[in-house]
PDB file of N, CA and C in Angstrom:
ATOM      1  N   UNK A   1     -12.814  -3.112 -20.872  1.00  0.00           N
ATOM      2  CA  UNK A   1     -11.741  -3.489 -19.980  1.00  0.00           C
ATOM      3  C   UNK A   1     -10.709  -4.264 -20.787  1.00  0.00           C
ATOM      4  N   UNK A   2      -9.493  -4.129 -20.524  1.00  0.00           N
ATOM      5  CA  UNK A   2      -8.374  -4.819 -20.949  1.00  0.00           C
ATOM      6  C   UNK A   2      -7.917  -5.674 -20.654  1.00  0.00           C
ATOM      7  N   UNK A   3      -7.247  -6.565 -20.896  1.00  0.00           N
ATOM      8  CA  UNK A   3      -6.446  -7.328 -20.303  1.00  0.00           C
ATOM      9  C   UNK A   3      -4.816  -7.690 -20.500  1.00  0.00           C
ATOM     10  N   UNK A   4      -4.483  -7.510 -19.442  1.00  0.00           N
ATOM     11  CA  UNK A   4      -2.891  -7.001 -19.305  1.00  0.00           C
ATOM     12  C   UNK A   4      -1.849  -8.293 -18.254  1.00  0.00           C
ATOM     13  N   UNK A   5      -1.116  -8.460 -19.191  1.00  0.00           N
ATOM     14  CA  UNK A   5       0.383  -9.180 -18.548  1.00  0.00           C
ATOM     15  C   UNK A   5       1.245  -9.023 -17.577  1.00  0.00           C
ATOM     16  N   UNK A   6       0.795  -8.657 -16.230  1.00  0.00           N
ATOM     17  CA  UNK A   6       1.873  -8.138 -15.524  1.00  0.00           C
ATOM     18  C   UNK A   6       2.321  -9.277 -14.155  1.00  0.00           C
ATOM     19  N   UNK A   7       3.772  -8.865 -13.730  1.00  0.00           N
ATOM     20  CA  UNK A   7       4.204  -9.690 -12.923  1.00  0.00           C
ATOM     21  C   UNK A   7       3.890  -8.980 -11.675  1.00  0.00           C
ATOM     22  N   UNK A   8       3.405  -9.600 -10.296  1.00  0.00           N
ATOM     23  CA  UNK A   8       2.816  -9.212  -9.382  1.00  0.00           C
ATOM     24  C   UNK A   8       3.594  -9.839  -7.897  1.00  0.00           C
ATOM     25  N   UNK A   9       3.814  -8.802  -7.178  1.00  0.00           N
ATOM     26  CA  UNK A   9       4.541  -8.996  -5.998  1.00  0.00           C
ATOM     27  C   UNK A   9       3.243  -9.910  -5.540  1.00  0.00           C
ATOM     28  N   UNK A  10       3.519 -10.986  -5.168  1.00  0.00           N
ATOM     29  CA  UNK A  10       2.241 -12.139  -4.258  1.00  0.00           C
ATOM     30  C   UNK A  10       2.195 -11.690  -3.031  1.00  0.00           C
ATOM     31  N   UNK A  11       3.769 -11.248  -2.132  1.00  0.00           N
ATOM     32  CA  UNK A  11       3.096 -10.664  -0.618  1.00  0.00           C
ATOM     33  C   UNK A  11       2.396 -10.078  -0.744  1.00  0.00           C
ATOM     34  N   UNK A  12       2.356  -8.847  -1.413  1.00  0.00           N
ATOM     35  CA  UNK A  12       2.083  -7.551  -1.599  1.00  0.00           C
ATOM     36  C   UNK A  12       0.344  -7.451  -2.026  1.00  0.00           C
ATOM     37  N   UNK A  13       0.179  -8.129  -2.665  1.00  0.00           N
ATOM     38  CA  UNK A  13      -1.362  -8.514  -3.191  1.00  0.00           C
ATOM     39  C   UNK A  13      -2.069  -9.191  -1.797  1.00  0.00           C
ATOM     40  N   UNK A  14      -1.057 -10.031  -1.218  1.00  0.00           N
ATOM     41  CA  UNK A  14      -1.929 -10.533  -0.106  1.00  0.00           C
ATOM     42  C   UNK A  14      -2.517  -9.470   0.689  1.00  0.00           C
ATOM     43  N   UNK A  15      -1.049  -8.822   0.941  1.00  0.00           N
ATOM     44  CA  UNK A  15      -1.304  -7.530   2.047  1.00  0.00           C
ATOM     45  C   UNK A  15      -2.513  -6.382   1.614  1.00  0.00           C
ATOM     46  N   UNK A  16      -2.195  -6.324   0.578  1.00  0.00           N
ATOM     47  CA  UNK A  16      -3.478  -5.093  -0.389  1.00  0.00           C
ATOM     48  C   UNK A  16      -4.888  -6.178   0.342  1.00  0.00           C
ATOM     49  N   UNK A  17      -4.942  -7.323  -0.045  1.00  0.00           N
ATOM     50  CA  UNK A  17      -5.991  -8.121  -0.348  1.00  0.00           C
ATOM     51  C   UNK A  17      -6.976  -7.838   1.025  1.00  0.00           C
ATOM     52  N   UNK A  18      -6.015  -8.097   2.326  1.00  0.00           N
ATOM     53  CA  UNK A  18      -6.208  -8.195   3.528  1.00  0.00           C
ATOM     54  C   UNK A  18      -7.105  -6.648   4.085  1.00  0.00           C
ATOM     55  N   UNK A  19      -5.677  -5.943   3.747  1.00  0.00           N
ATOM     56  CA  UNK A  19      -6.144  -4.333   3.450  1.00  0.00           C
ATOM     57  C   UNK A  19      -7.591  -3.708   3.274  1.00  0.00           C
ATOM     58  N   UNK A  20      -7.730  -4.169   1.986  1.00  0.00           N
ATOM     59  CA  UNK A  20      -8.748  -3.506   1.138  1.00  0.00           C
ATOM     60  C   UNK A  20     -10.245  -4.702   1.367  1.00  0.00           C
ATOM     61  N   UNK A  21      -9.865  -5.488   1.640  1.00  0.00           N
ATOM     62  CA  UNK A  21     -10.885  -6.803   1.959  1.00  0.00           C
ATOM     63  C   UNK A  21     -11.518  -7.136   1.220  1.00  0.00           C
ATOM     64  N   UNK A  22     -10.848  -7.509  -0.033  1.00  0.00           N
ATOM     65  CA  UNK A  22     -10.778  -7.626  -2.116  1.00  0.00           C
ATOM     66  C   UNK A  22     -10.830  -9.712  -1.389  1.00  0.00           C
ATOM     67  N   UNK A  23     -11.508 -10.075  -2.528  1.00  0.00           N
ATOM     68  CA  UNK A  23     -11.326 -11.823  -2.609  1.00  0.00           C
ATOM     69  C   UNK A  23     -10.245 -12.111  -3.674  1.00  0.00           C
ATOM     70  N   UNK A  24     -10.347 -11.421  -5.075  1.00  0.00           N
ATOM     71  CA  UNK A  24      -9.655 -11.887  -5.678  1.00  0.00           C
ATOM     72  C   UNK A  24      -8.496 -11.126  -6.742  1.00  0.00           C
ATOM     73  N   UNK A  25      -7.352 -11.372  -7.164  1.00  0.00           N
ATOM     74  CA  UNK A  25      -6.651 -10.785  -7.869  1.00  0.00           C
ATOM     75  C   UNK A  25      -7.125  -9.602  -8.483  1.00  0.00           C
ATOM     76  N   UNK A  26      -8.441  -9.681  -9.481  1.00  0.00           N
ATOM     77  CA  UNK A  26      -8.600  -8.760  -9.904  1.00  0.00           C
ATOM     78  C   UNK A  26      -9.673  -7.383  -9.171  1.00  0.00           C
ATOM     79  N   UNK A  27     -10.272  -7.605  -8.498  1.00  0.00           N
ATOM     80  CA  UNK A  27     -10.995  -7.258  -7.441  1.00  0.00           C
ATOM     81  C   UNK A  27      -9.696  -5.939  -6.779  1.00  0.00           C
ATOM     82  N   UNK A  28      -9.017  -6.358  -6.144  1.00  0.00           N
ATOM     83  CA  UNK A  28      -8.033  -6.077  -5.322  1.00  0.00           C
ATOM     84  C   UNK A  28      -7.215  -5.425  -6.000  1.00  0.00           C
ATOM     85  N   UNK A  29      -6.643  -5.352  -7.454  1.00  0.00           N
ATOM     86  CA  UNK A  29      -5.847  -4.766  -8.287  1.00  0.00           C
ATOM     87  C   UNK A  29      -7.057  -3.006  -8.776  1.00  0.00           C
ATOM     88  N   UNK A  30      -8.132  -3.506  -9.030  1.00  0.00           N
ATOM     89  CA  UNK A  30      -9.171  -2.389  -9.257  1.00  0.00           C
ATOM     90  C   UNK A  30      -9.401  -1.871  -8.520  1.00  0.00           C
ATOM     91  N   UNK A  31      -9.735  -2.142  -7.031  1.00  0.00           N
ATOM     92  CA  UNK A  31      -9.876  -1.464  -6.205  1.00  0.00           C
ATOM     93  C   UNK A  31      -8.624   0.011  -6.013  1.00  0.00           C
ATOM     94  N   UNK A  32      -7.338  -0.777  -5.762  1.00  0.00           N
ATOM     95  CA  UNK A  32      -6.236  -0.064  -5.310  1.00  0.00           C
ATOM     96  C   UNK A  32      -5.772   1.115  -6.295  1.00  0.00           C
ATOM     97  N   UNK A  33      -6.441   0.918  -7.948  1.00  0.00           N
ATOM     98  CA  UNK A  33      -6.180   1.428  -9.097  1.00  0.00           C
ATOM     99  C   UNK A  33      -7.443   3.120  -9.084  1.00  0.00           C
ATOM    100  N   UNK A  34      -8.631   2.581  -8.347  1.00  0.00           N
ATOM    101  CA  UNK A  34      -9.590   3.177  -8.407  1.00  0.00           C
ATOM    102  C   UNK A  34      -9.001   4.476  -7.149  1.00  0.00           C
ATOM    103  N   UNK A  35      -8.591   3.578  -5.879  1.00  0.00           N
ATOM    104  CA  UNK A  35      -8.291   4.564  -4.852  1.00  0.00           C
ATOM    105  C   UNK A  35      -7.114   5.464  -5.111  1.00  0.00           C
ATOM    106  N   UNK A  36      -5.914   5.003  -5.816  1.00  0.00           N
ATOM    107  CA  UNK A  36      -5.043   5.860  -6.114  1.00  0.00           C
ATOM    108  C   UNK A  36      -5.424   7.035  -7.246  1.00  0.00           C
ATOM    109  N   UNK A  37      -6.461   6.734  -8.462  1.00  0.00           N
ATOM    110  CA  UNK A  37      -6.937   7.797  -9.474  1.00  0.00           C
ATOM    111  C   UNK A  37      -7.822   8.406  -8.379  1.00  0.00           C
ATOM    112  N   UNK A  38      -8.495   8.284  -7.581  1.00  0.00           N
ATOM    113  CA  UNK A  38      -9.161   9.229  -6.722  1.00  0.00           C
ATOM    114  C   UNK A  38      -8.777   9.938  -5.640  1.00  0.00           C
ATOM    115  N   UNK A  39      -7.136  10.047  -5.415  1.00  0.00           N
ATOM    116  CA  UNK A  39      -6.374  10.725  -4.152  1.00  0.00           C
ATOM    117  C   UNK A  39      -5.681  12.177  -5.072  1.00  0.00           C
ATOM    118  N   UNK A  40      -5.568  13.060  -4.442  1.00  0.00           N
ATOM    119  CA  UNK A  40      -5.125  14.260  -5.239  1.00  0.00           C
ATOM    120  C   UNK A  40      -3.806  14.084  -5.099  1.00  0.00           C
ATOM    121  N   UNK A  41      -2.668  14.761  -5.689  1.00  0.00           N
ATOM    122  CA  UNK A  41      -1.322  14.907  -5.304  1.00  0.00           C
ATOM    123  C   UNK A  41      -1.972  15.993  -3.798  1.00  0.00           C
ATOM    124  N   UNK A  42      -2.255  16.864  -4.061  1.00  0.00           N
ATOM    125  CA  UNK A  42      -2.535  17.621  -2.783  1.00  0.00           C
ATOM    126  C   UNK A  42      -2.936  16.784  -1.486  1.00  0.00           C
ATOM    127  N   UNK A  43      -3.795  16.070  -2.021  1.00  0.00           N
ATOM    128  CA  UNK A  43      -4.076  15.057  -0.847  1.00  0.00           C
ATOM    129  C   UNK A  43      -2.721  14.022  -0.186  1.00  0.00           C
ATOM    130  N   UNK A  44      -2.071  14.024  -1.263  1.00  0.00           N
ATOM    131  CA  UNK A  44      -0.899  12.991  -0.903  1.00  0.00           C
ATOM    132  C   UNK A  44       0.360  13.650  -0.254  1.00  0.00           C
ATOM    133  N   UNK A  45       0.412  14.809  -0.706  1.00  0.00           N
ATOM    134  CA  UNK A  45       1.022  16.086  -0.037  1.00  0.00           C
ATOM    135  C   UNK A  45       0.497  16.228   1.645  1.00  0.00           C
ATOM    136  N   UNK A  46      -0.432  16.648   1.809  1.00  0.00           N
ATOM    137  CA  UNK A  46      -0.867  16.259   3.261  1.00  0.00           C
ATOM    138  C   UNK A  46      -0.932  15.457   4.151  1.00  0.00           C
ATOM    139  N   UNK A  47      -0.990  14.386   3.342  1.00  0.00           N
ATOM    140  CA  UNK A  47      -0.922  13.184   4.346  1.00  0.00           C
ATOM    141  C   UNK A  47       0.454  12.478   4.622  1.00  0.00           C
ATOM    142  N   UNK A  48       1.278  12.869   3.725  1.00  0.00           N
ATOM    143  CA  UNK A  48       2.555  12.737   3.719  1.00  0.00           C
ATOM    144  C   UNK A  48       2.939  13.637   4.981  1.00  0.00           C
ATOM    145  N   UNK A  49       2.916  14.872   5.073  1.00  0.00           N
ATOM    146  CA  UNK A  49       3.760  15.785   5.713  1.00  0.00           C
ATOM    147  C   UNK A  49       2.632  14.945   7.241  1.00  0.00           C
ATOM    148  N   UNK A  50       1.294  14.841   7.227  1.00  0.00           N
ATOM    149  CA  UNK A  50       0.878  13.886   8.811  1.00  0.00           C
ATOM    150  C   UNK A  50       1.704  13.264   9.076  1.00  0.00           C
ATOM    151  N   UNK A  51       2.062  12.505   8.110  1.00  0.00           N
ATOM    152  CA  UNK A  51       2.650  10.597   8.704  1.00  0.00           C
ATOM    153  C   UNK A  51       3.940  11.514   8.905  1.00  0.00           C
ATOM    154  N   UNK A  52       4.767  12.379   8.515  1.00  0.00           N
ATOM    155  CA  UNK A  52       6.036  12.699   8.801  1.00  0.00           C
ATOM    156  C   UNK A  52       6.065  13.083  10.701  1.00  0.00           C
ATOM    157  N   UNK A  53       4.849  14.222  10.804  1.00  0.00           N
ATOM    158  CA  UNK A  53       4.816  14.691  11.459  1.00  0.00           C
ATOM    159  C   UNK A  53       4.601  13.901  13.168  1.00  0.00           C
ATOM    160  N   UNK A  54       4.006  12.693  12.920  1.00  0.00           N
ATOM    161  CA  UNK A  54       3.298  11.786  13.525  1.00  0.00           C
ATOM    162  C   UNK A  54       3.773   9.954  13.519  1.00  0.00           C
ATOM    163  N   UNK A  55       4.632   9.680  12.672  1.00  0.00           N
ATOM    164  CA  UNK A  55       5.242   8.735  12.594  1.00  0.00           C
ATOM    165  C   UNK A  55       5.393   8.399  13.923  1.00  0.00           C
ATOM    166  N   UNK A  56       6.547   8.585  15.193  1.00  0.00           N
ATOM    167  CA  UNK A  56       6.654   7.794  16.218  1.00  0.00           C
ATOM    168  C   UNK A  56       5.219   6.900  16.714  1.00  0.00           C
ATOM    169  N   UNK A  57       4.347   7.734  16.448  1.00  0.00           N
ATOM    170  CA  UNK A  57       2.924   7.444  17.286  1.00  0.00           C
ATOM    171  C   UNK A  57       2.160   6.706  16.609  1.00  0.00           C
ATOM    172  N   UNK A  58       2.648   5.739  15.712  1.00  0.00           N
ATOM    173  CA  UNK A  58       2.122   4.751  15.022  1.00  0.00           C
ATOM    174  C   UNK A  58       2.965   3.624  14.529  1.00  0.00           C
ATOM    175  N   UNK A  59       4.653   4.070  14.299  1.00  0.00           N
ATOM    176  CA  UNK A  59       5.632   3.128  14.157  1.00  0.00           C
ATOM    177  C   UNK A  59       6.623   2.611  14.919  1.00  0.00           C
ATOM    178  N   UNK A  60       6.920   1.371  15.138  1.00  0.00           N
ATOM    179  CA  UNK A  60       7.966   0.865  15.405  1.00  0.00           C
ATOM    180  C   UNK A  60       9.150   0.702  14.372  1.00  0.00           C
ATOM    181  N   UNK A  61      10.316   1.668  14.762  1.00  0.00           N
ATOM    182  CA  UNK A  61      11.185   2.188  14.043  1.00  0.00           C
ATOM    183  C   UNK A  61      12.196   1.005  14.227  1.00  0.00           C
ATOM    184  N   UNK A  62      12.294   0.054  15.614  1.00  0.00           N
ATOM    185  CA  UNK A  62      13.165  -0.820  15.585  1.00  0.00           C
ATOM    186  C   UNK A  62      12.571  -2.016  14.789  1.00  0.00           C
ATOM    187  N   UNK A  63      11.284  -2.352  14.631  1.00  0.00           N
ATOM    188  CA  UNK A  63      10.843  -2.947  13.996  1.00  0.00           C
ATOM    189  C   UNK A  63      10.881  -3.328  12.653  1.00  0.00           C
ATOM    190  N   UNK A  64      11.196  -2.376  11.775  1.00  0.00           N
ATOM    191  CA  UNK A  64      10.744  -1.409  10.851  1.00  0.00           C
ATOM    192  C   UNK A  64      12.727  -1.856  10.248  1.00  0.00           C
ATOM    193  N   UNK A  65      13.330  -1.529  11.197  1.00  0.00           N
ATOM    194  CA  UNK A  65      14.602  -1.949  10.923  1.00  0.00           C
ATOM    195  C   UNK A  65      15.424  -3.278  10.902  1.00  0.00           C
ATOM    196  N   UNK A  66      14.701  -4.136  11.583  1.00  0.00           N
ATOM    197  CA  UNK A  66      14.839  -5.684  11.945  1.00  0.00           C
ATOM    198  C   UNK A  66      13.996  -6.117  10.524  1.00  0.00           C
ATOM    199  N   UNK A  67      13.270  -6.047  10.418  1.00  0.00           N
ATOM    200  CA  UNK A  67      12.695  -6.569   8.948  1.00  0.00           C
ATOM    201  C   UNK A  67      13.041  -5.993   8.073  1.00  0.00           C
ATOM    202  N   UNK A  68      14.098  -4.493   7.482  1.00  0.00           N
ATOM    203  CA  UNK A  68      14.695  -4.447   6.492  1.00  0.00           C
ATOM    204  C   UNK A  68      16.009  -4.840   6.588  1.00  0.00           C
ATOM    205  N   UNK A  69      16.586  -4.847   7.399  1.00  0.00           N
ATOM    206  CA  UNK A  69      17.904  -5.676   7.727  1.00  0.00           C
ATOM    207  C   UNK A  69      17.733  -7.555   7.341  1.00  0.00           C
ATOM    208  N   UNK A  70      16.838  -7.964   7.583  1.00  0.00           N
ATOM    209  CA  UNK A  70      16.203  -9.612   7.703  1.00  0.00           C
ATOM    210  C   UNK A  70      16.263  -9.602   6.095  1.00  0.00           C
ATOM    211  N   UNK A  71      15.747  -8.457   5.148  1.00  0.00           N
ATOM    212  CA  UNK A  71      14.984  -8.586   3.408  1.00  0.00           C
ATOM    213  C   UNK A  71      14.091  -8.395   3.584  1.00  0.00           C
ATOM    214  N   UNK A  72      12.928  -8.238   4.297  1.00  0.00           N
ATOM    215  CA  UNK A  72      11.339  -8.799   4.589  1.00  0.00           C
ATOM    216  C   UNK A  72      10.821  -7.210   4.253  1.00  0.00           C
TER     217      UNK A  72
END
């Protein structure tokens, strides 16, 4: 294993953290590293064109717009 210098979004790790239900930095960085080398593009292809297909029925679009309008 290596060890590497990188700058890390802190929301973003929280949110993964919460997510993935990782305790710690590195935990949570391996995990997310492990699940993305194990998704196919094909797989990401499909699930892409779902969430396209299916979006209203899981998002709040005004929502979604109030917090990129806010920065958040």
């Amino acid at each position: 294993m290596s060890k590497t210098l990188i700058d890390v979004d802190d929301d973003m790790l929280t949110f993964a953290q919460q997510q993935l239900g990782t305790k710690t930095k590195r935990d949570t960085i391996n995990r997310a590293l492990a699940i993305a080398a194990s998704i196919s593009a094909d797989d990401r292809a499909r699930a892409l064109r779902w969430l396209q297909a299916n979006a209203d029925a899981f998002l709040d679009f005004d929502v979604l717009e109030a917090r990129e309008q806010a920065g958040l």
